[in-house]
Each structure stands twice: as structure tokens, then as C-alpha cells.
N, C-alpha and C. Protein backbone atom coordinates (compact mmCIF):
# COMPACT_ATOMS: atom_id res chain seq x y z
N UNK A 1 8.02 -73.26 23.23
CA UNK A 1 7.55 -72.33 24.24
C UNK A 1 7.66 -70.90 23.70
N UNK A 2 7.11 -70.08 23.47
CA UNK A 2 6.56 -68.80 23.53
C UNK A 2 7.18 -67.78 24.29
N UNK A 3 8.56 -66.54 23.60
CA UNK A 3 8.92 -65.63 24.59
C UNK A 3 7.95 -65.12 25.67
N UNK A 4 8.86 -64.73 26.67
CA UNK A 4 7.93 -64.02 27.42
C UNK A 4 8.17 -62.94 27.25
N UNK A 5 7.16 -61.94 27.66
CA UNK A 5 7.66 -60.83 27.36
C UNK A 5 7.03 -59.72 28.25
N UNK A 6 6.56 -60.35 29.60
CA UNK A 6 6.19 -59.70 30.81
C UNK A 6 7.47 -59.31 31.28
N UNK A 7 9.05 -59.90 31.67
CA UNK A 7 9.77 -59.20 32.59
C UNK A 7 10.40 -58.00 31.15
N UNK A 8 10.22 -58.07 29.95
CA UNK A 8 10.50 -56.47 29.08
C UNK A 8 9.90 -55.67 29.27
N UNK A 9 8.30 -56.03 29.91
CA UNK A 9 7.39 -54.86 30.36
C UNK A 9 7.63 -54.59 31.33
N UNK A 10 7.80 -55.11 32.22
CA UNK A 10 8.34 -54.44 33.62
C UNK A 10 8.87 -53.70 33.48
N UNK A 11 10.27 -54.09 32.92
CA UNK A 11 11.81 -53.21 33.11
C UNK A 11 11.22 -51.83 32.03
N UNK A 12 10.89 -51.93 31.51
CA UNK A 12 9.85 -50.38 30.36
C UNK A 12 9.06 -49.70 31.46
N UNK A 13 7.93 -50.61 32.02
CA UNK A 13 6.94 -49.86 32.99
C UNK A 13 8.37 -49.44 34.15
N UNK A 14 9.04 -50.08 35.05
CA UNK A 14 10.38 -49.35 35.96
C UNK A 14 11.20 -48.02 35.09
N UNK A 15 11.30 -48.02 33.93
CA UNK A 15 12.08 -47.40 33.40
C UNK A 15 11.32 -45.88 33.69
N UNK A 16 10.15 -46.41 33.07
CA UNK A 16 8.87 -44.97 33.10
C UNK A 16 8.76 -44.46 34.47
N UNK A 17 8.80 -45.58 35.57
CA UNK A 17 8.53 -44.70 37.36
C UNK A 17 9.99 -44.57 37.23
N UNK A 18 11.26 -44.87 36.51
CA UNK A 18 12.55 -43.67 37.20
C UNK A 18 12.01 -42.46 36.42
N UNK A 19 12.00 -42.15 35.52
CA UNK A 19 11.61 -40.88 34.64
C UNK A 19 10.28 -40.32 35.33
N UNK A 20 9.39 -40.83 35.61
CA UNK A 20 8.54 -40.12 36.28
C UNK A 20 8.63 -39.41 37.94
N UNK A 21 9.28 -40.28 38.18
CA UNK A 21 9.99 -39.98 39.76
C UNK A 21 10.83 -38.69 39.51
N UNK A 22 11.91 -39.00 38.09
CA UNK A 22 13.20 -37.91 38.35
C UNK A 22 12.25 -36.44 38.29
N UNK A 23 11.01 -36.57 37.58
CA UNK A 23 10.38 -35.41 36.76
C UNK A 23 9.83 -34.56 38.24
N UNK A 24 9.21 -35.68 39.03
CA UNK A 24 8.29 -35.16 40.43
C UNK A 24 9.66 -34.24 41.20
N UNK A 25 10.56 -35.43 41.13
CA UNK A 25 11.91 -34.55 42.34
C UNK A 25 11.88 -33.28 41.38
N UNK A 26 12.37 -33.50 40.24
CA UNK A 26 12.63 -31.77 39.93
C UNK A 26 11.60 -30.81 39.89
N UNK A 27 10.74 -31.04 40.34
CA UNK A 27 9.39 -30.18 40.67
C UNK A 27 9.50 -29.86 41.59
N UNK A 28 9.77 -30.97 42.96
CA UNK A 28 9.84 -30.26 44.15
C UNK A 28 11.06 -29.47 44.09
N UNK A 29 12.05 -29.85 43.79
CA UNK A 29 13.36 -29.20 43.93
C UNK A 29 13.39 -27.36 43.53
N UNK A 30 12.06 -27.36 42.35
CA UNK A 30 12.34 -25.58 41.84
C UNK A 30 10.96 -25.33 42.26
N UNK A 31 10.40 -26.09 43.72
CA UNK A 31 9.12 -25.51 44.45
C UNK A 31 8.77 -24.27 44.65
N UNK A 32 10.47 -23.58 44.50
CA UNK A 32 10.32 -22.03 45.24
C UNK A 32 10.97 -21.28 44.31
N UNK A 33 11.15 -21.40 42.38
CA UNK A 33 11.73 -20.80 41.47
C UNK A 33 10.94 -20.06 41.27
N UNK A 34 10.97 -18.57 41.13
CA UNK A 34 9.84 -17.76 40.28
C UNK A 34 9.84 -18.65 38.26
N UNK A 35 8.90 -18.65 37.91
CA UNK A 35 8.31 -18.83 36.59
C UNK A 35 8.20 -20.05 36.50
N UNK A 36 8.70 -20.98 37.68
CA UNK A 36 9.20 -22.54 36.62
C UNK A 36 7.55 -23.33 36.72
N UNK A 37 7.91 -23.76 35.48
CA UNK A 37 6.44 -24.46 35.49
C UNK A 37 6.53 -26.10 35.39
N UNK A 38 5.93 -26.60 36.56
CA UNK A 38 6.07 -28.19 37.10
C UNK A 38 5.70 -29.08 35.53
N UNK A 39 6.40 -29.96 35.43
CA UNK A 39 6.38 -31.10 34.53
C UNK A 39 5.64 -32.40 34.91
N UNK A 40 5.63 -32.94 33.45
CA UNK A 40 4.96 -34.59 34.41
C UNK A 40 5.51 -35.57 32.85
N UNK A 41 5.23 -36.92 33.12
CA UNK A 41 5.43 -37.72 32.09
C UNK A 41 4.52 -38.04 31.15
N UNK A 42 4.28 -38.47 29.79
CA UNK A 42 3.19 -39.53 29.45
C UNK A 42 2.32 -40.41 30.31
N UNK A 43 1.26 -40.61 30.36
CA UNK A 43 0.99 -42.02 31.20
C UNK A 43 1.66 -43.20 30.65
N UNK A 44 2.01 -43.99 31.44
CA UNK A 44 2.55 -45.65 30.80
C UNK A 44 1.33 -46.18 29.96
N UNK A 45 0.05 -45.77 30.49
CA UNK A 45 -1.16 -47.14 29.58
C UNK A 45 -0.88 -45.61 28.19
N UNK A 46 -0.79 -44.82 28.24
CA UNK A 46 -0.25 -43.95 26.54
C UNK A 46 0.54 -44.55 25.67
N UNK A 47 1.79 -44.70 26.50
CA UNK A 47 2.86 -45.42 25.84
C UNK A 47 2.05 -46.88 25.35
N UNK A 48 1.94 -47.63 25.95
CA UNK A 48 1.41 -48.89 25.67
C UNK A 48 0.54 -49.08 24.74
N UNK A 49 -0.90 -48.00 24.68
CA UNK A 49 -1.31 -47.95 23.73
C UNK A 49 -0.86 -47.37 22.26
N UNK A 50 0.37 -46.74 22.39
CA UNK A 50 0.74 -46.25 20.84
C UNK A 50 1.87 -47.08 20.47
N UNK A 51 2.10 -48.44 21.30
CA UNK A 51 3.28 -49.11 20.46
C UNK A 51 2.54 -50.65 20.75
N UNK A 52 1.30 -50.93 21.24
CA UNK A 52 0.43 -52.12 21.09
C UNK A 52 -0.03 -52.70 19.55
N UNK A 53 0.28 -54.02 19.44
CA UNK A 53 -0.44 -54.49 18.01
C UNK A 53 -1.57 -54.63 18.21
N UNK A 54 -1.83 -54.60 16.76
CA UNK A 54 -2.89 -54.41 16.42
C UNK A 54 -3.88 -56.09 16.30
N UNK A 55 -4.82 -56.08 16.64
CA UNK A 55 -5.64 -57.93 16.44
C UNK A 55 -5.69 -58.44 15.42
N UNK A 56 -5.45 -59.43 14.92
CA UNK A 56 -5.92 -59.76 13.98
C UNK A 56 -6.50 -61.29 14.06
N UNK A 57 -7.50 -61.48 12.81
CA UNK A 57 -8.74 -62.04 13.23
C UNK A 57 -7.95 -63.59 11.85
N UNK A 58 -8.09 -64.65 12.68
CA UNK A 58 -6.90 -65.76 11.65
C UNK A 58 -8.00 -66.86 11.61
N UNK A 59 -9.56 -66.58 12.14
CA UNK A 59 -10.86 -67.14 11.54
C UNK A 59 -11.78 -66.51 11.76
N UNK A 60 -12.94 -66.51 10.75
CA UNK A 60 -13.95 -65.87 10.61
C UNK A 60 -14.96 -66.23 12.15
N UNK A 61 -14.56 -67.80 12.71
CA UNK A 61 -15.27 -67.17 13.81
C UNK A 61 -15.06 -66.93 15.23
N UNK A 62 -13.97 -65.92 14.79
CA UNK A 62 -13.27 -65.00 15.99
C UNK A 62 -14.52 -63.80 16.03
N UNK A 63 -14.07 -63.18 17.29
CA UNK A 63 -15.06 -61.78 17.05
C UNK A 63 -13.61 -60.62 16.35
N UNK A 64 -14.67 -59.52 15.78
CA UNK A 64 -14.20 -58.66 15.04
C UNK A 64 -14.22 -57.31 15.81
N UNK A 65 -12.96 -57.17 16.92
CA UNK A 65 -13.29 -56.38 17.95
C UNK A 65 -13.03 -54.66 17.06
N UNK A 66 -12.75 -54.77 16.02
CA UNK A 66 -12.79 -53.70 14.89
C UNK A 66 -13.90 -52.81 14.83
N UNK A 67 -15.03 -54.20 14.60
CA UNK A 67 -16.27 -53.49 14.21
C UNK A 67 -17.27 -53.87 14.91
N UNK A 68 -16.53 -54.61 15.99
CA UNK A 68 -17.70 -54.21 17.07
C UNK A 68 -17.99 -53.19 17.99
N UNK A 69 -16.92 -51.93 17.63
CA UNK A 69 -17.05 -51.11 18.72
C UNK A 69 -16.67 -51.04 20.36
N UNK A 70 -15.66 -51.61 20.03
CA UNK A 70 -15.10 -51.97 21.78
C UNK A 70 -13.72 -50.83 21.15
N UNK A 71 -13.73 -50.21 22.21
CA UNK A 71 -12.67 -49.43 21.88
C UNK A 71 -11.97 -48.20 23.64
N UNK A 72 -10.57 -47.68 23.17
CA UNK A 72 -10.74 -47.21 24.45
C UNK A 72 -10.83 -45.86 24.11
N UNK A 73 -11.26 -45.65 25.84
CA UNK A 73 -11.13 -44.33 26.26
C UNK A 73 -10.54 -43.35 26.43
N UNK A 74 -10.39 -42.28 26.27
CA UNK A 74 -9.11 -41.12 26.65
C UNK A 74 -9.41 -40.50 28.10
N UNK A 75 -9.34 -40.24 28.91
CA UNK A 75 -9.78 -40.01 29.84
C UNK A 75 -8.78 -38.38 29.71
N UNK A 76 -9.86 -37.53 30.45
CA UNK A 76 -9.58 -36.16 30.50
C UNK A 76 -8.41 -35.84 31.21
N UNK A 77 -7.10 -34.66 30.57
CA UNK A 77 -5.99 -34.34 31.34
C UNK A 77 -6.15 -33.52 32.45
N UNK A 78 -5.91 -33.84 33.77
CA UNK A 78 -6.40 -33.09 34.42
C UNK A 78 -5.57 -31.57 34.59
N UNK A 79 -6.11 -30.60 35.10
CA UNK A 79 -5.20 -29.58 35.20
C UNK A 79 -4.55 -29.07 36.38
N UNK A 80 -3.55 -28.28 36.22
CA UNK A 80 -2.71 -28.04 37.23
C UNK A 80 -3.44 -27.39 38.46
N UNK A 81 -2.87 -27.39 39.47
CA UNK A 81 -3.32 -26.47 40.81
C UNK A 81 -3.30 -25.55 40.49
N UNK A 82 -3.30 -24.68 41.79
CA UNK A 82 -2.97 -23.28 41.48
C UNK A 82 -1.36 -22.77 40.98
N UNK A 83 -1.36 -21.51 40.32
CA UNK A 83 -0.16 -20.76 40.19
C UNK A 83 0.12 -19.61 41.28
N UNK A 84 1.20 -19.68 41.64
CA UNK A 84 1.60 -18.78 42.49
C UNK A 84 1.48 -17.25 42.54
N UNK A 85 1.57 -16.53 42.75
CA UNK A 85 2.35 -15.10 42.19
C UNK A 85 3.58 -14.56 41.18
N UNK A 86 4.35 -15.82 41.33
CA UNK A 86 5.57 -15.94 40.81
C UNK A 86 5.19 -16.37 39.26
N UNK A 87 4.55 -16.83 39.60
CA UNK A 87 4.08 -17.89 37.99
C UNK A 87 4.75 -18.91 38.07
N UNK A 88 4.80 -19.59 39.40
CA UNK A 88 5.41 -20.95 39.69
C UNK A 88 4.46 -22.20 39.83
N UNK A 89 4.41 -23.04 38.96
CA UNK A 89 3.04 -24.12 39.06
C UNK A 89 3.31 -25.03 39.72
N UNK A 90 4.13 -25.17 40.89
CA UNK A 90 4.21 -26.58 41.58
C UNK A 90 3.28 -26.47 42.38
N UNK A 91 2.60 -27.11 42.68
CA UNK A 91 2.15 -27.50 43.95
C UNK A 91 2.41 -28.89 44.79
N UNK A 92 3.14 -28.45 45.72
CA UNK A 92 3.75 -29.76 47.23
C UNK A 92 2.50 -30.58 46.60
N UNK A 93 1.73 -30.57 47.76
CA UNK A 93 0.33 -31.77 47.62
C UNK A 93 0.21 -32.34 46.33
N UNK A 94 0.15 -31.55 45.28
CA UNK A 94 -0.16 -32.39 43.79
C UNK A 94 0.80 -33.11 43.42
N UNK A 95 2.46 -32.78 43.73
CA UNK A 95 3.75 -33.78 43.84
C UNK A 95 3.86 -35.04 44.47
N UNK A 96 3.70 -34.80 45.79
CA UNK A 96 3.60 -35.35 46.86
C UNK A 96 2.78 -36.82 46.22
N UNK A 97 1.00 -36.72 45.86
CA UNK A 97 0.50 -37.39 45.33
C UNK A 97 1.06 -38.27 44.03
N UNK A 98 1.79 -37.50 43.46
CA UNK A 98 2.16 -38.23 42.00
C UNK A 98 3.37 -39.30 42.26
N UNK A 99 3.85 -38.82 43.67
CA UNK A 99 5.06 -39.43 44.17
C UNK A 99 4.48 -40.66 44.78
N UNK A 100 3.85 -40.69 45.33
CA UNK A 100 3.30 -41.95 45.92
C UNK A 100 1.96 -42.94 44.83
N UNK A 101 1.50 -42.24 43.84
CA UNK A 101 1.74 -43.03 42.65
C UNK A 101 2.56 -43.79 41.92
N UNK A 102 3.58 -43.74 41.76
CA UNK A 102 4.91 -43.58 41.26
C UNK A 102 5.39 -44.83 42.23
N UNK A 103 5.04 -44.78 43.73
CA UNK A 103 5.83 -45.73 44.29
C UNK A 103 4.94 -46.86 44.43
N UNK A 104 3.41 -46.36 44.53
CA UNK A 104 2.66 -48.02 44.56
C UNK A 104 2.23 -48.53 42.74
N UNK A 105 3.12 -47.60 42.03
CA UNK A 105 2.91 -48.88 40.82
C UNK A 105 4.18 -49.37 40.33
N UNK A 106 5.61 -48.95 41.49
CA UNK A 106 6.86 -49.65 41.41
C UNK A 106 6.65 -51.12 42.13
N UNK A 107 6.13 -50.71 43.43
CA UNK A 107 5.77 -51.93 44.53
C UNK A 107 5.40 -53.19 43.69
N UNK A 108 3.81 -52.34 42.77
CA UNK A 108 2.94 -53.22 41.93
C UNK A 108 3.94 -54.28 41.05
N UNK A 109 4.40 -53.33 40.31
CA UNK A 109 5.47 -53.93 39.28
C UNK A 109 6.51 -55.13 39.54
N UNK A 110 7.09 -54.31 41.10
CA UNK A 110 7.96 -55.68 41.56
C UNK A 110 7.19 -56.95 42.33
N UNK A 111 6.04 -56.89 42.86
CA UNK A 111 5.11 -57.80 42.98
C UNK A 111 5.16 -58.91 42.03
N UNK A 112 4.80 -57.84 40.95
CA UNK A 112 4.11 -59.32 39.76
C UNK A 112 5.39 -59.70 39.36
N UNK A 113 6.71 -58.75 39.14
CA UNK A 113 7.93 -59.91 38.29
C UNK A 113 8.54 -60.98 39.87
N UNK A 114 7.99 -60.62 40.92
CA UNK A 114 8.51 -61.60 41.98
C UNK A 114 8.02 -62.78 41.72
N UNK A 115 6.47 -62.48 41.58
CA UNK A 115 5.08 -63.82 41.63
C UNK A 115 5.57 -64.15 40.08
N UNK A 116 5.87 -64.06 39.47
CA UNK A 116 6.01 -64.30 37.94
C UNK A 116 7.45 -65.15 38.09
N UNK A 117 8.23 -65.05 38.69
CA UNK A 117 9.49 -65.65 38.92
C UNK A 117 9.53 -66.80 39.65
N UNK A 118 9.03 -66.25 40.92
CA UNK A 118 8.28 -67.63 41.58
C UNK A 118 8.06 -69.04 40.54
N UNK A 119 7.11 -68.38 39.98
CA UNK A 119 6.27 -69.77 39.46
C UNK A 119 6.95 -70.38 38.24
N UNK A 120 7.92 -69.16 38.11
CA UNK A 120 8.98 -69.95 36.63
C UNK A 120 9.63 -71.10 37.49
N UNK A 121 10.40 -70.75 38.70
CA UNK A 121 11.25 -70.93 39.56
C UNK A 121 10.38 -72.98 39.66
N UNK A 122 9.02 -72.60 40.55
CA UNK A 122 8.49 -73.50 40.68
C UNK A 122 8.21 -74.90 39.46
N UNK A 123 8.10 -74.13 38.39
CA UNK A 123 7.62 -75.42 37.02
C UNK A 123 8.97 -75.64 37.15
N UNK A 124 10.07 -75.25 37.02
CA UNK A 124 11.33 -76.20 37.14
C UNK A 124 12.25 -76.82 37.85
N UNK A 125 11.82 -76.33 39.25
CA UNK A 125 11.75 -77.56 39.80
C UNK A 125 10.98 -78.80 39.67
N UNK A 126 10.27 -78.44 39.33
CA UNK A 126 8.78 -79.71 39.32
C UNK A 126 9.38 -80.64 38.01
């Protein structure tokens, strides 16, 4: 049988929403600092893509997703709200949002290692 290696991704993807969570609280927390300028994390699919292997092709008639041109996308960083007077870049609403990101891809996360446990749970009983 074949490690698994979905509940190491979890606990990596959980690890990333505490660090991304701690980053949002300390945003709201210096909401009202003159100069401070709001933070954020990597995306998780970043991480994933810079420590993902690479394919490799173990017969010629596999496809050659190399050179076929399937490849991904970067999708544009978006930019901050407004700045204050202060030169303070938080903005509530843009937090607020990242925060409830943050909590429906914890939800997500514990979903699938529940349903994923489940069904371990289930083949052995069986």
C-alpha cells in the first residue's frame, strides 16, 4: 500500500490558515497605527507549486505534458485598498474578507481529512 500523504497536506495547508489568520489579526489589531502597512501570506496553491514534483513520463505512450503546453497560470496580485492619511494600509473590509477566506478553506480542509478518515475507518472495518 502506498503512503498517504493527504492528512501531511492538510496539517501544511492548517499550518498556512494559522499563519495566515495570525497575519489578518495583526492587521486588524494596528487598524489605527499611523504608517503600519497591512501584511498577507504566500498563497498555499504558491507554496504547492514551488515544492510539487515534477512528471515524469516511464512510457513513450504517456502524454508529454512538457511539451504539450499545459501549463499554469499566475494570476495577477491584487492591490491594496486605500491608504489612509496616516500611511496606514489596512483596510477592515479587505481583512474582514481574507478572514473569512481563511475560515472556509479551514472548514474545507477539515471536511476532506473527516471524509478521508471516514472511509479509512470504513475499509477496516469491512
Amino acid at each position: 500500500m502506498e503512503p498517504l500523504f493527504l492528512f501531511n497536506l492538510a496539517s501544511r495547508h492548517a499550518q498556512w490558515a494559522t499563519v495566515r489568520q495570525t497575519a489578518i489579526a495583526g492587521n486588524i489589531a494596528n487598524a489605527n497605527t499611523p504608517g503600519y502597512k497591512a501584511v498577507d501570506t504566500e498563497p498555499f496553491s504558491a507554496i504547492l507549486d514551488r515544492t510539487r514534483l515534477s512528471l515524469a513520463r516511464t512510457s513513450g505512450s504517456h502524454m508529454d505534458l512538457a511539451a504539450g503546453g499545459i501549463g499554469a497560470t499566475k494570476a495577477a496580485a491584487r492591490e491594496g485598498w486605500d491608504t489612509s492619511h496616516s500611511g496606514n494600509s489596512v483596510s477592515l473590509e479587505q481583512e474582514m474578507l481574507k478572514a473569512d477566506e481563511v475560515n472556509r478553506a479551514y472548514s474545507l480542509n477539515t471536511s476532506i481529512v473527516r471524509s478521508f478518515h471516514r472511509m479509512i475507518l470504513a475499509s477496516v472495518k469491512s
